[in-house]
Protein backbone atom coordinates (compact mmCIF):
# COMPACT_ATOMS: atom_id res chain seq x y z
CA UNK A 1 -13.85 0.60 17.43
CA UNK A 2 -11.55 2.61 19.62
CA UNK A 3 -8.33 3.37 18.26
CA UNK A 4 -6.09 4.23 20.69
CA UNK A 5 -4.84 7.30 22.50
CA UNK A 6 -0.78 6.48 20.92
CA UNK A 7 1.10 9.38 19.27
CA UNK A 8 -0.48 10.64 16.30
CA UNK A 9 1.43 8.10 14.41
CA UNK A 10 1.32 5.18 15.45
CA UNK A 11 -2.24 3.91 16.92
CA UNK A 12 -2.48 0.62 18.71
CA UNK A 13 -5.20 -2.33 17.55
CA UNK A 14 -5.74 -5.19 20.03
CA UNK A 15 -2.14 -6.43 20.79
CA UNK A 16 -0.61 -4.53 17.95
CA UNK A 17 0.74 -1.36 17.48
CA UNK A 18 0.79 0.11 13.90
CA UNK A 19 3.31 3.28 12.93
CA UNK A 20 3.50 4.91 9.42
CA UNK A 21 6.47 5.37 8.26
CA UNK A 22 6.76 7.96 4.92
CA UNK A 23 9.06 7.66 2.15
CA UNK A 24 7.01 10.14 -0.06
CA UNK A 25 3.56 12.51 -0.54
CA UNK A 26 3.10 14.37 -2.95
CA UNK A 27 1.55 14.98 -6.74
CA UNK A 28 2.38 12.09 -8.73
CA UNK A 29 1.58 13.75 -12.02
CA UNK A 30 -1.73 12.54 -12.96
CA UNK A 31 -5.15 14.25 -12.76
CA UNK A 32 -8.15 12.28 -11.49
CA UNK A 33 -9.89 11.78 -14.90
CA UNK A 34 -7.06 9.93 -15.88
CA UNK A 35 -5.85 8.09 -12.71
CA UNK A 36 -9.35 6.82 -12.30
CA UNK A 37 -11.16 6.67 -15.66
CA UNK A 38 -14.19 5.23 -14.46
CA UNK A 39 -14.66 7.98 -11.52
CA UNK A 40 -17.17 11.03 -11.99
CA UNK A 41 -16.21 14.78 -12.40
CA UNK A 42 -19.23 15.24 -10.43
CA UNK A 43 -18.21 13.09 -7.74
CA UNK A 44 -14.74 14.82 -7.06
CA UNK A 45 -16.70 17.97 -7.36
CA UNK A 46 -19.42 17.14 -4.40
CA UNK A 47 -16.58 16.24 -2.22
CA UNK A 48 -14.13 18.75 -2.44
CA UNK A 49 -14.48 20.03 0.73
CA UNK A 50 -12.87 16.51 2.03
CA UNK A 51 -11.12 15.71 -0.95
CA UNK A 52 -9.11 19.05 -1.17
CA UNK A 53 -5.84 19.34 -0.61
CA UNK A 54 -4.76 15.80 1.06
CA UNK A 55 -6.36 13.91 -2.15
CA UNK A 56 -5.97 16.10 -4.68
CA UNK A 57 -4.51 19.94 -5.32
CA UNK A 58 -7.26 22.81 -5.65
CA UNK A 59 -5.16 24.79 -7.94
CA UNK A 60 -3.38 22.14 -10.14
CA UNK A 61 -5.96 19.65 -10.26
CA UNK A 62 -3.05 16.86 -9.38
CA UNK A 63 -4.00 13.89 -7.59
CA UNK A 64 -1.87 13.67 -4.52
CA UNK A 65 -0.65 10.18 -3.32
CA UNK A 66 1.39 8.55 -0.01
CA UNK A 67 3.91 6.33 -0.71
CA UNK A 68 4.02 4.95 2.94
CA UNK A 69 5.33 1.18 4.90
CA UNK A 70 2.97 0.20 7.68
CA UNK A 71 5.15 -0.90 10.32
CA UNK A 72 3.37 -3.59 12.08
CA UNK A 73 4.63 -4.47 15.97
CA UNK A 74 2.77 -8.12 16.63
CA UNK A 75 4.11 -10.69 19.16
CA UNK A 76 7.21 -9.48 19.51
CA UNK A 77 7.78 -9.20 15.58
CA UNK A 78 8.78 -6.11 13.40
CA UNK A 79 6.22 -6.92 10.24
CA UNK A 80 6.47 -4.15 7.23
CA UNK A 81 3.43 -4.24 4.90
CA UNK A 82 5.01 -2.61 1.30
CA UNK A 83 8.28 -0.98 0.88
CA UNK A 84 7.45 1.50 -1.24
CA UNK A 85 9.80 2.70 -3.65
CA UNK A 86 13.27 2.57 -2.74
CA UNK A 87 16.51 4.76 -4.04
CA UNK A 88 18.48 4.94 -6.84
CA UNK A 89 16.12 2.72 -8.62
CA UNK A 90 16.32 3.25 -12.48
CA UNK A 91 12.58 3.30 -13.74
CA UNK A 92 12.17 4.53 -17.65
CA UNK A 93 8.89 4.59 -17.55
CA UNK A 94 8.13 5.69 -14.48
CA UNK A 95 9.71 9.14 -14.47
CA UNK A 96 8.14 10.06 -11.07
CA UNK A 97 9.74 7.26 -9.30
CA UNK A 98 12.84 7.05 -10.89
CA UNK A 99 15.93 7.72 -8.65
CA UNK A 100 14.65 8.82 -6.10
CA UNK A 101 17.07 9.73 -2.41
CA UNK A 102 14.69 9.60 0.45
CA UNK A 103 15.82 9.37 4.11
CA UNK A 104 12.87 6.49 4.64
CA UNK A 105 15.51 4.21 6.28
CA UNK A 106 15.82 7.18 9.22
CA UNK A 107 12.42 7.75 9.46
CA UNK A 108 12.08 3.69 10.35
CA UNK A 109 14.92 4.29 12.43
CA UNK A 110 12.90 6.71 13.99
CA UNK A 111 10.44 4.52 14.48
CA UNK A 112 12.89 2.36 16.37
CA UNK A 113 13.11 -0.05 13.91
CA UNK A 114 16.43 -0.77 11.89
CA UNK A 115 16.90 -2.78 8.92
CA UNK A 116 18.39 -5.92 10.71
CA UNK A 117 15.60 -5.80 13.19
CA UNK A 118 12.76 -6.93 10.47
CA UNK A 119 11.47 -10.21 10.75
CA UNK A 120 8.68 -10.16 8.23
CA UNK A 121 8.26 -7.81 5.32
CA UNK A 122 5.22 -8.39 3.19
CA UNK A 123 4.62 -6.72 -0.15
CA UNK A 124 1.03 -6.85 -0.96
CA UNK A 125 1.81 -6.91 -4.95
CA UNK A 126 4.40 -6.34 -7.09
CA UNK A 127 4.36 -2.97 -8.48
CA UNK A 128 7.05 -0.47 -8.54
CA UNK A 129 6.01 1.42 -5.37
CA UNK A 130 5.69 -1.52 -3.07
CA UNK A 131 8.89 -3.34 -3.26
CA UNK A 132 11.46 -1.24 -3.95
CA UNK A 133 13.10 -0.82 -0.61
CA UNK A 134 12.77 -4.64 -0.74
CA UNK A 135 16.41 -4.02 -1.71
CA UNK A 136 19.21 -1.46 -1.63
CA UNK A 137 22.37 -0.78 -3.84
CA UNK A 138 25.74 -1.33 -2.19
CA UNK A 139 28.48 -0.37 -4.46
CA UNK A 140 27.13 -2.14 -7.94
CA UNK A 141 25.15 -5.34 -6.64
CA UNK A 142 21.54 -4.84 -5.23
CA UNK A 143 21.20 -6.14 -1.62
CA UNK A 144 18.50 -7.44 0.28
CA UNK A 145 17.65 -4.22 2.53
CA UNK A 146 16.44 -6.29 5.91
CA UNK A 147 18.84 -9.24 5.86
CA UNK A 148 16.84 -11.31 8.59
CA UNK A 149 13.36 -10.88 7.23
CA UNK A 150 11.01 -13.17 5.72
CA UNK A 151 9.63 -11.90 2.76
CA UNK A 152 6.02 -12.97 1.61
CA UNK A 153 5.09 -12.29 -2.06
CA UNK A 154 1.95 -13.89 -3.04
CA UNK A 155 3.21 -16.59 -6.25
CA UNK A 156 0.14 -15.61 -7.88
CA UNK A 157 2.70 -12.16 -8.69
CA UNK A 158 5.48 -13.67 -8.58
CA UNK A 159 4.74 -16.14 -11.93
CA UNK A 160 3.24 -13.17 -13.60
CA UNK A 161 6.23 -10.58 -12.90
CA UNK A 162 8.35 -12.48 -13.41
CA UNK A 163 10.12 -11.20 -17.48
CA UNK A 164 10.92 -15.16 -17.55
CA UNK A 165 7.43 -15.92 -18.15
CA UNK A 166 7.02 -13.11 -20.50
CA UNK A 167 3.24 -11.83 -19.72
CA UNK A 168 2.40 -8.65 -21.31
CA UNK A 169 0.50 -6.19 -18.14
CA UNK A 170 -1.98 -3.69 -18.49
CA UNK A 171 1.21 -1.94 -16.71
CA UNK A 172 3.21 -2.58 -19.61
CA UNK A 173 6.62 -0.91 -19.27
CA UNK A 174 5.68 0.78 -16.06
CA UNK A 175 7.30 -1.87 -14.05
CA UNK A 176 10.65 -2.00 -16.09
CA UNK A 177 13.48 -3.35 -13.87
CA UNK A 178 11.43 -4.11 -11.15
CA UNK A 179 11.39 -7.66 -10.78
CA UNK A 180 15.04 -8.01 -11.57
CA UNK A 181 16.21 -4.97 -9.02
CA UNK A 182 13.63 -5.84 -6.11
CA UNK A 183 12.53 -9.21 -6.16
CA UNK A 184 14.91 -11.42 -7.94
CA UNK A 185 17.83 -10.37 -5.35
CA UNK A 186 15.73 -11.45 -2.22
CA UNK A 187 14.17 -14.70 -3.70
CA UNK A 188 18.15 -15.42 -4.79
CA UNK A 189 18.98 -15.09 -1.16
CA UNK A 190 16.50 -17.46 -0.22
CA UNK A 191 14.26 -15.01 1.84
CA UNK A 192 10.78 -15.29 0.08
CA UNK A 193 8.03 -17.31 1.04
CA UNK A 194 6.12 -17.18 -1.87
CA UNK A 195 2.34 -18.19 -0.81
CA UNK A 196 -0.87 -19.63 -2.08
CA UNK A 197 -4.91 -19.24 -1.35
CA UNK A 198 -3.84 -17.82 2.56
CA UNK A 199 -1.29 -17.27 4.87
CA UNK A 200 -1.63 -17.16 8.75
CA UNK A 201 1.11 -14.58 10.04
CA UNK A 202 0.35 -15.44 13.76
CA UNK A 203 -2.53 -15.00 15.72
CA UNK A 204 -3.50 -11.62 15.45
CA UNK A 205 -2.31 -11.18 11.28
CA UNK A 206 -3.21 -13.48 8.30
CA UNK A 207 -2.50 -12.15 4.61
CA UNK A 208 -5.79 -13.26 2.08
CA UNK A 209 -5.91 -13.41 -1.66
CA UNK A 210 -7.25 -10.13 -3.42
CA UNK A 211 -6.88 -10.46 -7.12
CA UNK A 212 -8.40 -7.88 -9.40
CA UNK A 213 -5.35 -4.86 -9.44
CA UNK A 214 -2.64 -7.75 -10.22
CA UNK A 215 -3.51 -11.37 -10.33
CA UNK A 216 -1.89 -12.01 -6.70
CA UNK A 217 -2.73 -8.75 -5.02
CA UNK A 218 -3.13 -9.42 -0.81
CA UNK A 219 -4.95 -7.99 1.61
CA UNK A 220 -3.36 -8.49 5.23
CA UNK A 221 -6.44 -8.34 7.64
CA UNK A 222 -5.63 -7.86 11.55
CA UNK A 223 -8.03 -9.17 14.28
CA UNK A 224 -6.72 -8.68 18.08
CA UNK A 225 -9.33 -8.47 20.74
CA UNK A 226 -12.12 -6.25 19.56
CA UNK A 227 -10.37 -4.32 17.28
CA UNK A 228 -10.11 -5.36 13.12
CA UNK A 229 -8.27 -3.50 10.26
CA UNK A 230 -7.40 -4.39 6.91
CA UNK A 231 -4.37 -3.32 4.70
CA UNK A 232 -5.49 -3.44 1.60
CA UNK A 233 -2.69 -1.95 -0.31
CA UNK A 234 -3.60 -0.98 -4.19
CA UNK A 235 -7.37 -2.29 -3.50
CA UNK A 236 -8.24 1.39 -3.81
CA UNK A 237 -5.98 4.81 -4.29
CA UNK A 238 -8.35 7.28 -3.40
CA UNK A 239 -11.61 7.86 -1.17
CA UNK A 240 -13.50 8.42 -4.20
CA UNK A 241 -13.81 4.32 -4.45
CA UNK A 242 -15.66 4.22 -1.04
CA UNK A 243 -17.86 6.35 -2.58
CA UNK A 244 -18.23 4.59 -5.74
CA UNK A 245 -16.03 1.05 -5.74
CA UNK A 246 -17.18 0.43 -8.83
CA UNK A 247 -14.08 2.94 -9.80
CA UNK A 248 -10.89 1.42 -10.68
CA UNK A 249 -7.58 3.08 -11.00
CA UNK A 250 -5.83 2.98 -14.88
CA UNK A 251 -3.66 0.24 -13.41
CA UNK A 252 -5.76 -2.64 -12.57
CA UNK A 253 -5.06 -5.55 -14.63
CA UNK A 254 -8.34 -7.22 -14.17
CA UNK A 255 -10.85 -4.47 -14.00
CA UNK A 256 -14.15 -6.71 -13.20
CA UNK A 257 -11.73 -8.28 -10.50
CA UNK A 258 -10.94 -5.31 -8.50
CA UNK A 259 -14.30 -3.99 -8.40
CA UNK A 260 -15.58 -7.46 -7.10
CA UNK A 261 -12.85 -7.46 -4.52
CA UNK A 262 -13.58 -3.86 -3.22
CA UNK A 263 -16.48 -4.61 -2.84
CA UNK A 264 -16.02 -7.15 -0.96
CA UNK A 265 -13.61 -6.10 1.36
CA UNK A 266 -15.43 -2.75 2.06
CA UNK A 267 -18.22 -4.62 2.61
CA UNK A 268 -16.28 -6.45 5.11
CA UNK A 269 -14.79 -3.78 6.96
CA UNK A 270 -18.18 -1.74 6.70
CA UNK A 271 -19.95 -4.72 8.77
CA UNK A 272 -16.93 -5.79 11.01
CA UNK A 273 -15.84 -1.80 11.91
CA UNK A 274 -12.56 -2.45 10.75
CA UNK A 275 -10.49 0.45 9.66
CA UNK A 276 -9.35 0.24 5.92
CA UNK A 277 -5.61 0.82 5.28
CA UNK A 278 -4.88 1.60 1.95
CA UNK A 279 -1.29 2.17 0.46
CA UNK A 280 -1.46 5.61 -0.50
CA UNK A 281 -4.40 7.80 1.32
CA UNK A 282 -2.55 11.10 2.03
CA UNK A 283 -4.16 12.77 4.73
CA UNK A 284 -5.02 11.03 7.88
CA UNK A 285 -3.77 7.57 5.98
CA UNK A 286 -7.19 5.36 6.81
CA UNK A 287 -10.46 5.25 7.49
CA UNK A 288 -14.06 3.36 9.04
CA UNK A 289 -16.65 3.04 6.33
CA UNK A 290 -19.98 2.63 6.64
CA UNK A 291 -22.40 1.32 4.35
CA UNK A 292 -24.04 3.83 2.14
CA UNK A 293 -26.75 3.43 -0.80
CA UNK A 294 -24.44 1.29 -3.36
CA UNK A 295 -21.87 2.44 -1.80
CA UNK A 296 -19.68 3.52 1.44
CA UNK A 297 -18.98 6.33 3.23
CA UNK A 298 -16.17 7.23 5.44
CA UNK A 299 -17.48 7.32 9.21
CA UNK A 300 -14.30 8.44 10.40
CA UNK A 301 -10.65 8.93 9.90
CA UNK A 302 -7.55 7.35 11.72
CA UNK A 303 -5.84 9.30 13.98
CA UNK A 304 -2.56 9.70 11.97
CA UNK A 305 -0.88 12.72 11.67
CA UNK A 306 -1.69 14.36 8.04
CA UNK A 307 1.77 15.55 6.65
CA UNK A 308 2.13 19.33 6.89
CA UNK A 309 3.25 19.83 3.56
CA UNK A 310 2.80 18.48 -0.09
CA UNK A 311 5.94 16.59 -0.52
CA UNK A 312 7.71 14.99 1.91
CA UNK A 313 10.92 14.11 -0.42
């Protein structure tokens, strides 16, 4: 599947241009035996050569993670896929994301995209790093950050974020605040479209259920002409899961879940040669897979820049 001879950030797919836009990359404190319990010492050791330093840090043994908003250009539309994690957020429990003061704003300004000019945000699931710019705090009161924007949340995560229906997450108190800060404030303006079993975005974009890491976790898969990608957002952290998708990250709710839906979206992209967009690859940000024993294997990266340096803050 070609990919596009664009700037090294932004590649073009069909009819759509896609730009990354950072917020952060960096260590985000955890090691890999404990980000990914299921995942192999030996496995992280046979790959190091690819592994080290975009995934995780030779010396400190730190997993390193992108916190990153696709920026999606489709039939005239501005579409953002996750808004990471947003400033001056107050997270408890989440020390590594708590108040954070990133310029992301200028960087999608210097994308040529400015708040008022996005028509569609979508926020794969509701977890702490993929809403938060969802809103921004002026003076005391938080305000939707992209006043004319539709913004799809799957209801699936709405219901079960929501502290009104009092479910008790895997996540526990990792997600303090969150609903109340980033998604209550836009569904109160009447911006949401909260959506059920699938969602056509227009021709070339459709968002698709992919429960396993939360109960509504999405998947927004792009066909345009020849080319296909999916943005699969949490559906994996880490190359290590095309390698073995059996491996979940400490933070799926439904562990059998995610493992059936990475493998079935890998699977997917492995036989359609679309290029897999997670949330978080550092690096070169996604990658073709290829089918490989019971597993995948990457058969190439995207050509997005990799960030020169560890953290980006």
């Amino acid at each position: 599947m070609p990919l596009g001879t664009s700037p090294p950030d932004q590649i073009t797919l069909g009819d759509v241009t896609v730009t990354r836009v950072w917020e952060y990359c960096g260590p985000v404190d955890l090691t890999p035996d404990t980000f990914f319990p299921d995942s192999s010492p030996r496995t992280w050791q046979e790959h190091s050569s690819w592994l080290e330093p975009h995934f995780v840090d030779p010396e400190t043994r730190i997993v390193n993670s992108a916190i990153q908003t696709w920026l999606l250009r489709s039939e005239g539309r501005n579409i953002l896929i996750d808004t990471g994690v947003g400033n001056h957020k107050e997270r408890p429990y989440s020390p590594v994301w708590s108040h954070l003061d990133t310029d992301f704003l200028g960087n999608l300004a210097r994308a040529g995209v400015r708040p008022e000019d996005v028509d569609i945000v979508v926020n794969t699931h509701v977890h702490v790093d993929h809403v938060g710019w969802n809103t921004y705090l002026d003076g005391r009161v938080w305000t939707p950050t992209f006043p004319n924007a539709t913004y799809l949340i799957s209801r699936a995560d709405f219901d079960f974020w929501n502290p009104a229906n009092e479910h008790k997450p895997l996540l526990g108190r990792g997600n303090q605040n969150v609903f109340e800060d980033s998604v209550a404030p836009v569904h109160e303006a009447g911006l949401t479209r909260l959506w059920e079993d699938a969602y056509r975005i227009d021709a070339n974009l459709r968002l698709e259920p992919a429960p396993g890491h939360t109960p509504g976790s999405a998947v927004v898969v792009l066909e345009s002409g020849a080319d296909r990608a999916v943005f699969v957002g949490d559906m994996l952290h880490t190359p290590v899961q095309f390698v073995e998708p059996d491996t979940n990250s400490c933070f799926c709710e439904d562990p059998a879940g995610a493992r059936a839906t990475r493998r079935k979206v890998l699977g997917w992209a492995a036989d359609h040669g679309a290029l897999v967009v997670p949330a978080h690859l550092a690096g070169h940000g996604a990658a073709e897979v290829a089918r490989e024993g019971s597993g995948f294997a990457v058969k190439g990266w995207a050509p997005f820049a990799a960030p020169a340096g560890k953290d980006l803050r």
